[in-house]
PDB file of N, CA and C in Angstrom:
ATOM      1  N   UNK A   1      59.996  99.418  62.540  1.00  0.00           N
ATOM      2  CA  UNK A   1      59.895 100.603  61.692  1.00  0.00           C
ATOM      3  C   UNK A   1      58.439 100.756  61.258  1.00  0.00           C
ATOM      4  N   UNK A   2      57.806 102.221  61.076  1.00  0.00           N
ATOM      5  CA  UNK A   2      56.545 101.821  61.016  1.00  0.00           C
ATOM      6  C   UNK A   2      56.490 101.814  59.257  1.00  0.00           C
ATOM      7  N   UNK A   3      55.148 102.279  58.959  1.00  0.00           N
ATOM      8  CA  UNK A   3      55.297 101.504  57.566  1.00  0.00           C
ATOM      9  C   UNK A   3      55.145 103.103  56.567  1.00  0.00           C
ATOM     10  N   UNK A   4      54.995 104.506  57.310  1.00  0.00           N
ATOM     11  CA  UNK A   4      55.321 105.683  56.633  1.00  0.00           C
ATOM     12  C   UNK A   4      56.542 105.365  56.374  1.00  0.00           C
ATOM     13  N   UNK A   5      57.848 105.283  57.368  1.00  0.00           N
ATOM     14  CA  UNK A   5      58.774 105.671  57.331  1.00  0.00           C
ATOM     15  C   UNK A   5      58.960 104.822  56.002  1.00  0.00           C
ATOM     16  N   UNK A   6      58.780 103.010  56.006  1.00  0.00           N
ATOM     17  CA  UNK A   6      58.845 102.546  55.068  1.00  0.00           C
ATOM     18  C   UNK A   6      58.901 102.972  53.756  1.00  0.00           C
ATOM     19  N   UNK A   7      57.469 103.956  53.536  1.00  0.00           N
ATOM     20  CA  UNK A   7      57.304 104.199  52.230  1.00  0.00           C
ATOM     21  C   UNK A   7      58.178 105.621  51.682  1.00  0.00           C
ATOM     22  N   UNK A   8      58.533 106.563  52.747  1.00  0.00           N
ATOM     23  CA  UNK A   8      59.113 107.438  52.264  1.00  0.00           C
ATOM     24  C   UNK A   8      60.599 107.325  51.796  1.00  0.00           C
ATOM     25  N   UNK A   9      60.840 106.175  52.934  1.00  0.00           N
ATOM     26  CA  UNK A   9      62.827 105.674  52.504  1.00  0.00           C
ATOM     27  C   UNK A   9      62.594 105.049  51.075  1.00  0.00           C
ATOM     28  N   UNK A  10      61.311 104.414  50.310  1.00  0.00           N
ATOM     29  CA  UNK A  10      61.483 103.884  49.610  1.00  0.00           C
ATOM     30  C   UNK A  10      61.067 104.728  48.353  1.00  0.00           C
ATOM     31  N   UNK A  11      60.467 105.940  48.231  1.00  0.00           N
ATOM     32  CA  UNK A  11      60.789 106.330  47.947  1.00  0.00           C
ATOM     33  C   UNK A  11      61.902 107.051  47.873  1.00  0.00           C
ATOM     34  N   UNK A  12      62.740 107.728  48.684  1.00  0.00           N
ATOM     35  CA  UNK A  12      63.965 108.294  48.276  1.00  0.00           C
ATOM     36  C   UNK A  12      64.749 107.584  47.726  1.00  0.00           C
ATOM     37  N   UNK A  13      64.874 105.837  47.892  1.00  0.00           N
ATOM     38  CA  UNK A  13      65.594 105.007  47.572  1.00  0.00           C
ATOM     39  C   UNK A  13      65.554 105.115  45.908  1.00  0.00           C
ATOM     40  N   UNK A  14      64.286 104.692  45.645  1.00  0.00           N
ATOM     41  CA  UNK A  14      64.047 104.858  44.152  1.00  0.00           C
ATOM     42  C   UNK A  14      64.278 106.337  43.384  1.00  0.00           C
ATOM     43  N   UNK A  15      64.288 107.306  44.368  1.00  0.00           N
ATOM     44  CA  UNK A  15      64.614 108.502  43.696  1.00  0.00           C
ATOM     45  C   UNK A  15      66.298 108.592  43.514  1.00  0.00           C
ATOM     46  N   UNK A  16      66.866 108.047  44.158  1.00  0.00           N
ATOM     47  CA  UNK A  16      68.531 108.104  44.389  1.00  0.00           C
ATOM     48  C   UNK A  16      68.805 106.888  42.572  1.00  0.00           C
ATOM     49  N   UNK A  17      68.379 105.712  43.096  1.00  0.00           N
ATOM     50  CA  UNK A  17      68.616 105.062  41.618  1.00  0.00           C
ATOM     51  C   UNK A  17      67.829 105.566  40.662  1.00  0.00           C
ATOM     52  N   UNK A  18      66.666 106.722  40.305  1.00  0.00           N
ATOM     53  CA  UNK A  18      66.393 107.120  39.124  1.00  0.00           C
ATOM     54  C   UNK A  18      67.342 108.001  38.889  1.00  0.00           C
ATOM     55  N   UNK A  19      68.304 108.701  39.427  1.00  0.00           N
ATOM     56  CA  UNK A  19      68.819 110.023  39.690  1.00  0.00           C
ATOM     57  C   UNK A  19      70.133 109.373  39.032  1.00  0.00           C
ATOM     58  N   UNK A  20      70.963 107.748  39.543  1.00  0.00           N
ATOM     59  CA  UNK A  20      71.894 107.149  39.365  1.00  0.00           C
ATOM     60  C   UNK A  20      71.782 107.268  37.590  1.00  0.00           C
ATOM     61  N   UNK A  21      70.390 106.685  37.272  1.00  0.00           N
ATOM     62  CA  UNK A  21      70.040 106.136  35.969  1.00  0.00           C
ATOM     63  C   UNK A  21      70.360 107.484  35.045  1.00  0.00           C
ATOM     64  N   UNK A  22      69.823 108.576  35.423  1.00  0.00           N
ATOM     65  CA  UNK A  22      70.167 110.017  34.457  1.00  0.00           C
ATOM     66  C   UNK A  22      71.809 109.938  34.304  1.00  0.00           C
ATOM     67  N   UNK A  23      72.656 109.861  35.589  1.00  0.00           N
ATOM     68  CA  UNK A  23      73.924 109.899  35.108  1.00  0.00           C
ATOM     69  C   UNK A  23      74.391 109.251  34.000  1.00  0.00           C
ATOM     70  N   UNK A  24      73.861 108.007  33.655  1.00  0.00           N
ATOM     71  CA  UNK A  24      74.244 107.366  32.770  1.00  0.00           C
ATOM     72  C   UNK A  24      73.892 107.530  31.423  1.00  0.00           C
ATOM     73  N   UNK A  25      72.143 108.243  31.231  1.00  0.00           N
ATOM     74  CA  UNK A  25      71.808 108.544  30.198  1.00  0.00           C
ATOM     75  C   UNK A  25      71.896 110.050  29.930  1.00  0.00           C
ATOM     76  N   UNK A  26      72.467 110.564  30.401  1.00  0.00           N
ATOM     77  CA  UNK A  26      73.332 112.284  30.023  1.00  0.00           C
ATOM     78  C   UNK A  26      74.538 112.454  30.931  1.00  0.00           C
ATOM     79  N   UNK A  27      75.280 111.998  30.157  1.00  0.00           N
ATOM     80  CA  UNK A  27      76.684 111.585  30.665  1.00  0.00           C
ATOM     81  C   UNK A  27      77.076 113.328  30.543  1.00  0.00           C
ATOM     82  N   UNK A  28      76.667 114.280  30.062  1.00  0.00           N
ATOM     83  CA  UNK A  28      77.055 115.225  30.022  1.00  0.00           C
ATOM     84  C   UNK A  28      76.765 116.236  31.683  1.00  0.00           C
ATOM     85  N   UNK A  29      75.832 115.441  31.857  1.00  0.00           N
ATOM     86  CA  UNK A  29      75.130 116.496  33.623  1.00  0.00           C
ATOM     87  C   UNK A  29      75.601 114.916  34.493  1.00  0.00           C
ATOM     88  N   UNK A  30      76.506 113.878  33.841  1.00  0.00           N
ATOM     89  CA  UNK A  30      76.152 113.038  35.236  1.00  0.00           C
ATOM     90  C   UNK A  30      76.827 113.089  36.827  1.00  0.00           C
ATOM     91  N   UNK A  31      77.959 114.444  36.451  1.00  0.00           N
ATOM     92  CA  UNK A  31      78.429 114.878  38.331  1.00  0.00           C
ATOM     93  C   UNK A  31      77.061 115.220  39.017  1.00  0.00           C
ATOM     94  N   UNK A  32      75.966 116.252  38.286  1.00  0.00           N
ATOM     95  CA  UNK A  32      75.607 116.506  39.267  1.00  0.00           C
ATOM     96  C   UNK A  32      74.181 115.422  39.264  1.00  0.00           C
ATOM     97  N   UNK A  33      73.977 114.743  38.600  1.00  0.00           N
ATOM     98  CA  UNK A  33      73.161 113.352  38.892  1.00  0.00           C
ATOM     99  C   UNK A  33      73.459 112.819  40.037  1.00  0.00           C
ATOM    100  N   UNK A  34      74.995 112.566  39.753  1.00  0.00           N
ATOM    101  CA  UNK A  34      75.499 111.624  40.587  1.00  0.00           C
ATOM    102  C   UNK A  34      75.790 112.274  42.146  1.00  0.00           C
ATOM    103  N   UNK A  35      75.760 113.857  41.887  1.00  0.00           N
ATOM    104  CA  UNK A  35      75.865 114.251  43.635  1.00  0.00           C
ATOM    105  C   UNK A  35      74.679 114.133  44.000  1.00  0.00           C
ATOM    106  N   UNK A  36      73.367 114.216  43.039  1.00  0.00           N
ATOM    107  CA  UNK A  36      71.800 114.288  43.679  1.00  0.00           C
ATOM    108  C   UNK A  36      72.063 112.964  44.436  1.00  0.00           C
ATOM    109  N   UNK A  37      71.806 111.915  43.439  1.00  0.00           N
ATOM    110  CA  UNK A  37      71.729 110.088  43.853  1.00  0.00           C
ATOM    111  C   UNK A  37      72.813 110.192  45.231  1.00  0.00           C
ATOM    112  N   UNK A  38      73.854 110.751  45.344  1.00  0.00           N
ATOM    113  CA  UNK A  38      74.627 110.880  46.922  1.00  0.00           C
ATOM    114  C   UNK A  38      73.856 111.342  47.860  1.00  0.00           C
ATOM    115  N   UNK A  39      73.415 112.604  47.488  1.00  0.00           N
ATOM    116  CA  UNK A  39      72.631 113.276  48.596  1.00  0.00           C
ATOM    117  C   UNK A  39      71.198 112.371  48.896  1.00  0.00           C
ATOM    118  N   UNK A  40      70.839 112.055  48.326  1.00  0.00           N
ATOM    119  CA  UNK A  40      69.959 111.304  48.312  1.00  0.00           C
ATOM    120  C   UNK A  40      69.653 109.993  49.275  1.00  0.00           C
ATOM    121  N   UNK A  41      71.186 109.144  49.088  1.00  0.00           N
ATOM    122  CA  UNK A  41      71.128 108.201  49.952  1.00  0.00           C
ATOM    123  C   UNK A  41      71.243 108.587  51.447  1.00  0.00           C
ATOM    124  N   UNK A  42      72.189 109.503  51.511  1.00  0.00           N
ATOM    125  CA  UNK A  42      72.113 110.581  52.475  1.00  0.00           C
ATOM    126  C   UNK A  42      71.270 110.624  53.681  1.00  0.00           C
ATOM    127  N   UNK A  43      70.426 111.505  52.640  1.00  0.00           N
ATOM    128  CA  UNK A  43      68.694 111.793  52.910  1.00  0.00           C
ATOM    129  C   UNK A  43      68.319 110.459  53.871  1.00  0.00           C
ATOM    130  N   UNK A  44      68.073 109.533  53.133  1.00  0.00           N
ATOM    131  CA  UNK A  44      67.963 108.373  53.207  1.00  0.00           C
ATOM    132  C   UNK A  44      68.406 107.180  54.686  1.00  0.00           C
ATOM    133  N   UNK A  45      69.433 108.130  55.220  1.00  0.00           N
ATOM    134  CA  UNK A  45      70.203 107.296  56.423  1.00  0.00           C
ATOM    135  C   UNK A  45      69.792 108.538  57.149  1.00  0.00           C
ATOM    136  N   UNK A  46      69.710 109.700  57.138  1.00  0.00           N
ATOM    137  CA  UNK A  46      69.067 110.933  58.018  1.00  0.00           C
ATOM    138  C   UNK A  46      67.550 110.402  58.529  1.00  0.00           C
ATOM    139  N   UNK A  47      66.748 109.923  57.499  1.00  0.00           N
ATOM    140  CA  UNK A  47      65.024 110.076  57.469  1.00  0.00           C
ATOM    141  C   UNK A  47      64.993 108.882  58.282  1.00  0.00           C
ATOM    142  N   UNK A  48      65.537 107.547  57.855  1.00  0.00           N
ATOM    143  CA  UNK A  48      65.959 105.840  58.613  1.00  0.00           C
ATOM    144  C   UNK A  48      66.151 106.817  60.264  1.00  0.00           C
ATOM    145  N   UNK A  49      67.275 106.852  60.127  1.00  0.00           N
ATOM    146  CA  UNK A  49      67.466 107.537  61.894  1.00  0.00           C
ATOM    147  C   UNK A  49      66.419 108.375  62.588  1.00  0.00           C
ATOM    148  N   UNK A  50      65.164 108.738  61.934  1.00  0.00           N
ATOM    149  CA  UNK A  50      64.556 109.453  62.766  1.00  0.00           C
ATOM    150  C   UNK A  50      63.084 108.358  63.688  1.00  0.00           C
ATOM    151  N   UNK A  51      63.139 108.660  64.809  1.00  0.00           N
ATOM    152  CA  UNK A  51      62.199 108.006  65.875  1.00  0.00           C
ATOM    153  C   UNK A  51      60.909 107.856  65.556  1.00  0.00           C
ATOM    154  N   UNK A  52      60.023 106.509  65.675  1.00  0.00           N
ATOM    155  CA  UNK A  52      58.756 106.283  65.126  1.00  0.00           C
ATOM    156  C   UNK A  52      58.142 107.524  66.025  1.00  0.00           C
ATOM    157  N   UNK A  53      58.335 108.681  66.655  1.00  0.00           N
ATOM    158  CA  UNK A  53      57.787 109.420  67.411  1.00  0.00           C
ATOM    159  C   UNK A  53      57.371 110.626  66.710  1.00  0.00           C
ATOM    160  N   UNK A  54      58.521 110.729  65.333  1.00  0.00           N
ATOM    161  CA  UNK A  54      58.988 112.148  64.618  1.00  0.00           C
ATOM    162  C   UNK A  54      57.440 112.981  64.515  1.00  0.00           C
ATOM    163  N   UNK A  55      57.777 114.117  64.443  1.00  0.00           N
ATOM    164  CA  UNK A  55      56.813 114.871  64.132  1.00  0.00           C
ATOM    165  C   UNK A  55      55.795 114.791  62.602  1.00  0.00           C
ATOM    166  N   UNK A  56      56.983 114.749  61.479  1.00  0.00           N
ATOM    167  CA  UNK A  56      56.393 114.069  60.651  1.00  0.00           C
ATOM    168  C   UNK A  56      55.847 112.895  60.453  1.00  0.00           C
ATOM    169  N   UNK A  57      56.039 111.595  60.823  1.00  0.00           N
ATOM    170  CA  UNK A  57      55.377 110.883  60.436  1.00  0.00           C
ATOM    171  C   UNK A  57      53.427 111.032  61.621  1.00  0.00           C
ATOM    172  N   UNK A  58      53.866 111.445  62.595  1.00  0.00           N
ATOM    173  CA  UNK A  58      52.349 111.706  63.215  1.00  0.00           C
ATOM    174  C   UNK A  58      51.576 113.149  61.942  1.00  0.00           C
ATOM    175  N   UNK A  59      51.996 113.464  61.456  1.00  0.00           N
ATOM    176  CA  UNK A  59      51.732 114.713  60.351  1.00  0.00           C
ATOM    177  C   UNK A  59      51.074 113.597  59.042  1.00  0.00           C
ATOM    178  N   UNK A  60      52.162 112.972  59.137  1.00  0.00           N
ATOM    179  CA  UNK A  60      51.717 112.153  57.860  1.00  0.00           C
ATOM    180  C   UNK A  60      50.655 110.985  57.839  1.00  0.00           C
ATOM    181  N   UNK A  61      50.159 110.428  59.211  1.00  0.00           N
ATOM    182  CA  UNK A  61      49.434 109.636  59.968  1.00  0.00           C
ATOM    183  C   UNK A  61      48.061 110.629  59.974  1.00  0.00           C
ATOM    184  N   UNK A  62      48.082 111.760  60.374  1.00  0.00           N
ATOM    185  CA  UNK A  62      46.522 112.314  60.222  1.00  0.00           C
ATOM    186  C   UNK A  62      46.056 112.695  59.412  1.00  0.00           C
ATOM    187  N   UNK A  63      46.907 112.999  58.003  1.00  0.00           N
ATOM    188  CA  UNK A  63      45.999 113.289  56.634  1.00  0.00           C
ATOM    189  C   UNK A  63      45.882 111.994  56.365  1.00  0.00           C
ATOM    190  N   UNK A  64      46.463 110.907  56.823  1.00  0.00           N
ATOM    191  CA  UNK A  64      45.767 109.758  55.955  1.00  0.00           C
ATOM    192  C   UNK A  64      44.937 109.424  56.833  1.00  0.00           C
ATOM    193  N   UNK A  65      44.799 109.561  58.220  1.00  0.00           N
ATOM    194  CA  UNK A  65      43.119 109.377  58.438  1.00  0.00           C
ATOM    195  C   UNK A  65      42.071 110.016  58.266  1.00  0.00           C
ATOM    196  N   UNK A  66      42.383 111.284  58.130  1.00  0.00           N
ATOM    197  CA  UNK A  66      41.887 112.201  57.269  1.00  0.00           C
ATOM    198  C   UNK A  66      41.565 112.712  56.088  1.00  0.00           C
ATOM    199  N   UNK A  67      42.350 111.967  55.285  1.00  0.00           N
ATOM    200  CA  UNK A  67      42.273 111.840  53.590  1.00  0.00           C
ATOM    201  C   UNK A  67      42.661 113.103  53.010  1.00  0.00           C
ATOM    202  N   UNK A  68      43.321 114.363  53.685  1.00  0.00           N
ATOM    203  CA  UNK A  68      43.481 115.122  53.380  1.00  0.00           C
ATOM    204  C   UNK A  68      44.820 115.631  52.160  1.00  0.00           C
ATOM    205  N   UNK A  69      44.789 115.941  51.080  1.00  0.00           N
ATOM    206  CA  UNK A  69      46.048 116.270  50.925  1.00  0.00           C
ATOM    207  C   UNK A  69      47.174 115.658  50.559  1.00  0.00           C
ATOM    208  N   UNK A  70      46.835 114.155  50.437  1.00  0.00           N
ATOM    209  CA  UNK A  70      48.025 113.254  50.313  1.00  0.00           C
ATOM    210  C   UNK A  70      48.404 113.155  48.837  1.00  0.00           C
ATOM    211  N   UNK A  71      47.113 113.575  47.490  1.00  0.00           N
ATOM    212  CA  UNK A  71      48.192 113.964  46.216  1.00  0.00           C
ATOM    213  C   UNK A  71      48.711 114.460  46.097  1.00  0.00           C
ATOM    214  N   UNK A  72      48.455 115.932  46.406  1.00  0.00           N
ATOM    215  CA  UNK A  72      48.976 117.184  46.159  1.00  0.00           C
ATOM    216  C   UNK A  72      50.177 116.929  47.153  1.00  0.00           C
ATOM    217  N   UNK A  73      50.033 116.676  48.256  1.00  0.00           N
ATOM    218  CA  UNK A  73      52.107 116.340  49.090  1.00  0.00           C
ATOM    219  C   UNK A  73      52.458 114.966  48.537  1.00  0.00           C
ATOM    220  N   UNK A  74      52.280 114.008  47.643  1.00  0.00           N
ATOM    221  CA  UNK A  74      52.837 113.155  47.188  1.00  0.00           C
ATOM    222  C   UNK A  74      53.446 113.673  46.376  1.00  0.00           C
ATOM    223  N   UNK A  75      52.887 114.708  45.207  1.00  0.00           N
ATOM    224  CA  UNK A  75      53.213 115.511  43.996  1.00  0.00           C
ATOM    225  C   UNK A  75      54.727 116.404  44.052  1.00  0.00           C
ATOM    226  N   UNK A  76      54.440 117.031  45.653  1.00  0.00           N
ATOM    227  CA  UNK A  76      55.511 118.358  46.008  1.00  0.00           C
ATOM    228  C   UNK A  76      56.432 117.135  46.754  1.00  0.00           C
ATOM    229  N   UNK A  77      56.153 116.350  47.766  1.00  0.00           N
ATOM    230  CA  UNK A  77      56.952 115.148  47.616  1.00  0.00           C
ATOM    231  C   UNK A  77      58.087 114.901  47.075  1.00  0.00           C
ATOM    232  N   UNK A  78      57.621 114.070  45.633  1.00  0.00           N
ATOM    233  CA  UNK A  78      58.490 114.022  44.458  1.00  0.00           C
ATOM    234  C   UNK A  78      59.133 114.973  44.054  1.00  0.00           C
ATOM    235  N   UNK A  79      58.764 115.930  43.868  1.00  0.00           N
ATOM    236  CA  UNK A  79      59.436 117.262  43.319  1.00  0.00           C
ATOM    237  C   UNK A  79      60.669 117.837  43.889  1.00  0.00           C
ATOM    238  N   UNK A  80      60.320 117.759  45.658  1.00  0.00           N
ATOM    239  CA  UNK A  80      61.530 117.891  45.976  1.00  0.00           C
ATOM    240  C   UNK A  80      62.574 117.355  45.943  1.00  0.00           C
ATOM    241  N   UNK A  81      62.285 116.148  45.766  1.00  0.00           N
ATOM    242  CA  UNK A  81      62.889 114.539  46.325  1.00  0.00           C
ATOM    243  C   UNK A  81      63.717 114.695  44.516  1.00  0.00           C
ATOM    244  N   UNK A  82      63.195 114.680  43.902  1.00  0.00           N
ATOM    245  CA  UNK A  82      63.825 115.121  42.941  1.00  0.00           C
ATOM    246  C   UNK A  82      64.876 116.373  42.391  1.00  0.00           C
ATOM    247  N   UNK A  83      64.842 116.916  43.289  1.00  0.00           N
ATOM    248  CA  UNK A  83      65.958 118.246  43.027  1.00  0.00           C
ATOM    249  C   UNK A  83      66.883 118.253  44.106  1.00  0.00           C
ATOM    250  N   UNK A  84      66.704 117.047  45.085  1.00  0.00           N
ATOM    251  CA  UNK A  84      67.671 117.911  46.599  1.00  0.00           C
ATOM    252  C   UNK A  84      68.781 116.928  46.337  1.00  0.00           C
ATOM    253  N   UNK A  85      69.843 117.875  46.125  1.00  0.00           N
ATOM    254  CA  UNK A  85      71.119 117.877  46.159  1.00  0.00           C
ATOM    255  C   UNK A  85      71.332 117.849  44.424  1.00  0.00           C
ATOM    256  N   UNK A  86      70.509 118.477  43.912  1.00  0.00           N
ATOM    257  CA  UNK A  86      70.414 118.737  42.187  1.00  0.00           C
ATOM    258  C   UNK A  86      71.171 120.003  41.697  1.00  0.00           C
ATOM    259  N   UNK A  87      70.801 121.062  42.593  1.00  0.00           N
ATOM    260  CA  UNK A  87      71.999 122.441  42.495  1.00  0.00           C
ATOM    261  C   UNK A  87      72.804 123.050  43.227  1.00  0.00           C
ATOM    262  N   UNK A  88      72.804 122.020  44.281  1.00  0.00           N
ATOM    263  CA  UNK A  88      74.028 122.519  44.767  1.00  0.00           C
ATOM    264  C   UNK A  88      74.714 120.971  46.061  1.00  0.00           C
ATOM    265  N   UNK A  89      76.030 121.028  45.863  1.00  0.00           N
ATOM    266  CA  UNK A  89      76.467 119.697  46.209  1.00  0.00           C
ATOM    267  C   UNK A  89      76.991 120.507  47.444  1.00  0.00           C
ATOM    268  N   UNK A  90      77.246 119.125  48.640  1.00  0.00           N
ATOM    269  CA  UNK A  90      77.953 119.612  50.020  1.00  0.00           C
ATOM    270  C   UNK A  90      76.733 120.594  50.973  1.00  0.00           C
ATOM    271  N   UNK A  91      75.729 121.032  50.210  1.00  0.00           N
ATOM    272  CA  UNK A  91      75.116 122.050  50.902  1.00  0.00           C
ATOM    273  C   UNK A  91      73.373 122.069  51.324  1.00  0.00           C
ATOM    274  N   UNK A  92      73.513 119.943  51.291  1.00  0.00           N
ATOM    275  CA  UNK A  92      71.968 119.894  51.385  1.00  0.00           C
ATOM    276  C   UNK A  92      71.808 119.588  52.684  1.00  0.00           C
ATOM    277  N   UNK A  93      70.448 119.614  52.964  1.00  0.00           N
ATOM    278  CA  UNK A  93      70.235 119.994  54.452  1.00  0.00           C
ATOM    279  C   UNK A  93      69.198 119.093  54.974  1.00  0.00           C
ATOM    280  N   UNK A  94      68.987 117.265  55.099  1.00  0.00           N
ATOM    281  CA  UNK A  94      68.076 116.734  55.601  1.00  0.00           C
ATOM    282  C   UNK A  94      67.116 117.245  56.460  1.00  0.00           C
ATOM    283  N   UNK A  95      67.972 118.047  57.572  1.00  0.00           N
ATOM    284  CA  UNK A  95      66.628 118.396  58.420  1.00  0.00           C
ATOM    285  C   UNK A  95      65.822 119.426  58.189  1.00  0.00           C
ATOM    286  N   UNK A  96      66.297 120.586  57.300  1.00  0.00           N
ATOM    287  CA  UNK A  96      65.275 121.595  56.121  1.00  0.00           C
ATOM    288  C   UNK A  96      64.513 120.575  55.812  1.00  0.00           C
ATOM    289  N   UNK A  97      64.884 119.483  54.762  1.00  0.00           N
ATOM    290  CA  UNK A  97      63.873 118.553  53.960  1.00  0.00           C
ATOM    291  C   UNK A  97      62.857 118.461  55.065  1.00  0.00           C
ATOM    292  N   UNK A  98      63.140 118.010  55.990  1.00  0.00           N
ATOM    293  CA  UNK A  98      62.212 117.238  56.725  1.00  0.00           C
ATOM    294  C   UNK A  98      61.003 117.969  57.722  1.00  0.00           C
ATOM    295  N   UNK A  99      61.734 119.038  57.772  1.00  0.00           N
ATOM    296  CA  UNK A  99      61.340 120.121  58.855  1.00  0.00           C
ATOM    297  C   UNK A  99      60.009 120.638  57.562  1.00  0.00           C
ATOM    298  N   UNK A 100      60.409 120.809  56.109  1.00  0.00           N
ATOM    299  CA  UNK A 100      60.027 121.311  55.143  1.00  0.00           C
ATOM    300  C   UNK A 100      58.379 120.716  54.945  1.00  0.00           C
ATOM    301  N   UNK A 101      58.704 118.938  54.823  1.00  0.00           N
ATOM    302  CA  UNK A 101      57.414 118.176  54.343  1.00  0.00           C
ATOM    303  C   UNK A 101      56.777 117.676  55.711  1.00  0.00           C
ATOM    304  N   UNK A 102      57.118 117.627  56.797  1.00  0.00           N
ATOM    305  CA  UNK A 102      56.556 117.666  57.839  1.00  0.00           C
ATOM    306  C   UNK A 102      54.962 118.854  57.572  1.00  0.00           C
ATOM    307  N   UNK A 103      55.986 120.113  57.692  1.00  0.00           N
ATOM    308  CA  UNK A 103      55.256 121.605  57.217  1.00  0.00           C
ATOM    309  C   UNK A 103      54.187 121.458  56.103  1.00  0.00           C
ATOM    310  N   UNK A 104      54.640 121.041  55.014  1.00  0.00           N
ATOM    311  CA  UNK A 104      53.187 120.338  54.118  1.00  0.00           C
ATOM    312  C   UNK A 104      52.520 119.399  54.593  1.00  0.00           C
ATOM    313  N   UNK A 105      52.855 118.698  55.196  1.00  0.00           N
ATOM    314  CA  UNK A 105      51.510 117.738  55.571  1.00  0.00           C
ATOM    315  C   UNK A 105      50.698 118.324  56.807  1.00  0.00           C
ATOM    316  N   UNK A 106      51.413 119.466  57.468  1.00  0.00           N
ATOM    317  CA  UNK A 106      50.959 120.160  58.844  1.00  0.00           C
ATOM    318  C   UNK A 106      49.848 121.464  58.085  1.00  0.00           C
ATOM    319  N   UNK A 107      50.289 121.641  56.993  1.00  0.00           N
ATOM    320  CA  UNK A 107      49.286 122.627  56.275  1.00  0.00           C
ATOM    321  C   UNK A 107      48.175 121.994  55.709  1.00  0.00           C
ATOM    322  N   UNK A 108      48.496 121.142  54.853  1.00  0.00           N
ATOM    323  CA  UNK A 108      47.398 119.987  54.391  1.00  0.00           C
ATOM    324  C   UNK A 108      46.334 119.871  55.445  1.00  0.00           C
ATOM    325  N   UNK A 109      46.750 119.274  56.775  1.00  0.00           N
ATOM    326  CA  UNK A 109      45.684 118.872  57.867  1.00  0.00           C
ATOM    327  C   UNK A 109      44.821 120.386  58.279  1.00  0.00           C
ATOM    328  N   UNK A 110      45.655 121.106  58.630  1.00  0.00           N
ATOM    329  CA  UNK A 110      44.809 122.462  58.727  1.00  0.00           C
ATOM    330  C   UNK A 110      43.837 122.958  57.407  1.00  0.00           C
ATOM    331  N   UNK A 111      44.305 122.864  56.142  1.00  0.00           N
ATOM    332  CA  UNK A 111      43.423 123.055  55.264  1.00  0.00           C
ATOM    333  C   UNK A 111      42.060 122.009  55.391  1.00  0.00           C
ATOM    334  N   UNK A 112      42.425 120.845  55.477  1.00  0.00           N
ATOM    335  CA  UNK A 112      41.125 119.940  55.757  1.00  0.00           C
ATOM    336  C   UNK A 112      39.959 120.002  56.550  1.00  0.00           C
ATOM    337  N   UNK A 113      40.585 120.438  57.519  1.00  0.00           N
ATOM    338  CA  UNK A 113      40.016 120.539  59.117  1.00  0.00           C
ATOM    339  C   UNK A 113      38.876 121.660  58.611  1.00  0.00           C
ATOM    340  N   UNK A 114      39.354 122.963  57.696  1.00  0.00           N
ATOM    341  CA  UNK A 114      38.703 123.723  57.562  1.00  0.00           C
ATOM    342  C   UNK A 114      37.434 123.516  56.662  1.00  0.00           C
ATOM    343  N   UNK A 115      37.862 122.572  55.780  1.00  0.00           N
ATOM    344  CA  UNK A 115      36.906 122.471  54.729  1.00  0.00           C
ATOM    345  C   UNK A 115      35.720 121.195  55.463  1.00  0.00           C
ATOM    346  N   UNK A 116      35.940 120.710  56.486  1.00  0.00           N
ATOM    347  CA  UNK A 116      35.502 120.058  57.472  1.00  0.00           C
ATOM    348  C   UNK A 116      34.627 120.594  58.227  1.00  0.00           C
ATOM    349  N   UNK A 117      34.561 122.144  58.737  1.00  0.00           N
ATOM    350  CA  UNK A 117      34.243 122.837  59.467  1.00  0.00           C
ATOM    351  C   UNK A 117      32.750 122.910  59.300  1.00  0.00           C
TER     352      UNK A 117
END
């Protein structure tokens, strides 16, 4: 496994048990905590299954040799990673996600390239 994939499962991992942890401390929202932290692990066995070949992780391999961009998609990252499967249960879509932050890190590199120019 290479060591993107590493860091992104581990993040989602930790996003699924922060997500677990809200259920417990607002017992009043914790169904849909608890469908995020589902979808999540989800996520999680979708992103694992994809080939050290994926499009994203070569996306995610040239802004970091590039230095381009990697707060600002760490930032939107989290953000998403934090809401998917937050409003609506049964109806999340790993390969949107993926197809999605692939797409930010594919914009990131083009923005760089330019400011490179």
């Amino acid at each position: 496994m290479n060591d993107l994939k590493e860091l992104l499962l581990l993040n989602i991992e930790n996003t699924a048990d922060w997500r677990a942890g809200k259920a417990v401390e607002y017992p009043e929202d914790a169904v849909r905590n608890n469908n995020c932290s589902e979808a999540l692990r989800e996520l999680h066995m979708y992103v694992g299954a994809l080939p050290d070949e994926h499009a994203l992780w070569q996306a995610m391999k040239k802004c970091i040799d590039y230095g381009v961009g990697l707060y600002s998609i760490g930032e939107k990252e989290n953000c998403m990673l934090s809401r998917y499967g937050f409003f609506q249960h049964g109806g999340e879509d790993p390969a949107g996600f993926v197809a999605e932050l692939t797409s930010l890190y594919g914009n990131a590199l083009k923005e760089g390239e330019k400011l490179c120019e």
